[in-house]
Protein backbone atom coordinates (compact mmCIF):
# COMPACT_ATOMS: atom_id res chain seq x y z
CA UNK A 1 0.00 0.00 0.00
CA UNK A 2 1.02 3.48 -0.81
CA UNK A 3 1.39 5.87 1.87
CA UNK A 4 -0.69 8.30 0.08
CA UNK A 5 -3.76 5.97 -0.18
CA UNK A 6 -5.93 4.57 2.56
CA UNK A 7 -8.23 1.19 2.82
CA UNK A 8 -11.93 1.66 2.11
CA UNK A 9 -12.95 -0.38 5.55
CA UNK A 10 -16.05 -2.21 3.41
CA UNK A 11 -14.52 -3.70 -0.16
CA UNK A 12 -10.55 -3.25 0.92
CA UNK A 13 -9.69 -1.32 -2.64
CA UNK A 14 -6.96 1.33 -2.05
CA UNK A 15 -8.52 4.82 -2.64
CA UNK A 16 -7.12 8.40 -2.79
CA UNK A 17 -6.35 9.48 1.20
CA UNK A 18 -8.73 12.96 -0.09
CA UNK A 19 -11.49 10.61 -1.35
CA UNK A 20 -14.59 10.72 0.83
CA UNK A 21 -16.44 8.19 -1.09
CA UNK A 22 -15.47 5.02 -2.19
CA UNK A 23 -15.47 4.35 -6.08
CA UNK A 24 -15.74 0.86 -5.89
CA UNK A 25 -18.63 0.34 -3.27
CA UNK A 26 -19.78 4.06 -3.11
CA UNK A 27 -19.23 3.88 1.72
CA UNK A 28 -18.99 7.21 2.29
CA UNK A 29 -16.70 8.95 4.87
CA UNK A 30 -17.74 12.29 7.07
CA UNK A 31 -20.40 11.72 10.07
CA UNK A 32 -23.79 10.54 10.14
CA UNK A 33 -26.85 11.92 11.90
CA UNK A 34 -30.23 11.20 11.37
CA UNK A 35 -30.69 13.61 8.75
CA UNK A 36 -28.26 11.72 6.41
CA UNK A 37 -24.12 13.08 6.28
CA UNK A 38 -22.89 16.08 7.59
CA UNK A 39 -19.76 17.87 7.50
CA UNK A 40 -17.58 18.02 11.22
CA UNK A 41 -18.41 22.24 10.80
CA UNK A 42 -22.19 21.26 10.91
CA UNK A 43 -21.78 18.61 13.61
CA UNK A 44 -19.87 20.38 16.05
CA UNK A 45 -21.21 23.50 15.93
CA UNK A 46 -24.78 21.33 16.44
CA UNK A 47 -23.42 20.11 19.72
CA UNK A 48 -21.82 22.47 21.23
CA UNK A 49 -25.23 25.19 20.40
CA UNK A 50 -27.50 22.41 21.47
CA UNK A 51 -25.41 21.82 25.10
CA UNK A 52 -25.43 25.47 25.15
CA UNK A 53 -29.04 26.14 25.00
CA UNK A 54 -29.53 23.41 27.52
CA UNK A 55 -27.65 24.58 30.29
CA UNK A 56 -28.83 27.83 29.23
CA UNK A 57 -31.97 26.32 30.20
CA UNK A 58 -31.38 24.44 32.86
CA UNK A 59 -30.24 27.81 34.90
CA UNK A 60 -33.28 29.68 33.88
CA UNK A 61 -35.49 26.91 35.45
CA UNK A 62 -33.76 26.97 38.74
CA UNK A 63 -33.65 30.50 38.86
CA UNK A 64 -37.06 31.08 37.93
CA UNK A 65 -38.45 28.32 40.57
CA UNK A 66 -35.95 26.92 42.66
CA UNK A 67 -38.63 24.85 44.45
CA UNK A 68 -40.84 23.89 42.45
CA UNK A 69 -40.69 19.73 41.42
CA UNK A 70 -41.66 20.25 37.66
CA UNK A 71 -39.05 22.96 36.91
CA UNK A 72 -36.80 20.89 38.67
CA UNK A 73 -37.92 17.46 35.94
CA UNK A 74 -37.25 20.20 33.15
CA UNK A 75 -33.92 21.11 34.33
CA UNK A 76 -32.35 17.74 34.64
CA UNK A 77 -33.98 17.53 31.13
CA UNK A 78 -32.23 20.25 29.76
CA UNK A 79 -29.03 18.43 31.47
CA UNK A 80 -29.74 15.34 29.42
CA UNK A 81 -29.75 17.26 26.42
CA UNK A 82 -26.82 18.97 27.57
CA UNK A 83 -25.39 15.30 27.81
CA UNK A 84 -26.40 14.55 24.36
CA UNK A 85 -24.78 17.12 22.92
CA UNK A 86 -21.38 16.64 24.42
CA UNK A 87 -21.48 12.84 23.23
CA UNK A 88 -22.10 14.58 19.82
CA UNK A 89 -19.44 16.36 19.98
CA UNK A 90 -16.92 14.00 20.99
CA UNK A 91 -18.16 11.56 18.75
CA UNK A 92 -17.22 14.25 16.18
CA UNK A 93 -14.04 15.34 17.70
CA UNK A 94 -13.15 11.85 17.35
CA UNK A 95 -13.16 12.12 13.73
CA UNK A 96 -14.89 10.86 10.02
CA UNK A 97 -15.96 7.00 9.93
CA UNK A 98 -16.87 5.34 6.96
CA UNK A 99 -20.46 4.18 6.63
CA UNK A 100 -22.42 2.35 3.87
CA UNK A 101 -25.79 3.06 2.15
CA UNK A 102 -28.50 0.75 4.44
């Protein structure tokens, strides 16, 4: 193998290290979401606005209503949001994977 080509992870041809889809079996690299591929721009800047909003959230509740029990279900709501999108963005930080049409 070249140094300046990589290993599509599905049919094992040797493809450009640039290429973000395969020419043989047509995986593509970049990150999935449930809206189909996005670019790591798009994905991180989804995380880190959606944890953002949450905790943004989260401190409104409890300063709003300290004692109440239902702002107190919303806030640790807004923290498991929060959650979610610091898995998203580690998942991104981690880097593309390769995934194939379902």
């Amino acid at each position: 193998m070249n140094e300046s080509e990589q290993t599509c992870p599905f049919c094992k041809s040797q493809i450009d290290p640039q290429a973000v889809v395969c020419p043989q079996c047509n995986a593509v690299k970049g990150f999935k979401t449930r809206n189909g591929m996005r670019s790591k721009a798009y994905v991180m800047a989804y995380a880190v606005l959606l944890g953002a909003v949450s905790v943004f959230i989260c401190v409104l509740m409890v300063q709003l209503s300290p004692a109440a029990p239902l702002m107190w279900g919303m806030a640790v709501m807004a923290l498991t949001s929060a959650f979610g999108g610091f898995v998203t963005f580690r998942e991104a930080s981690s880097g593309p994977h390769w995934y194939k049409g379902t």
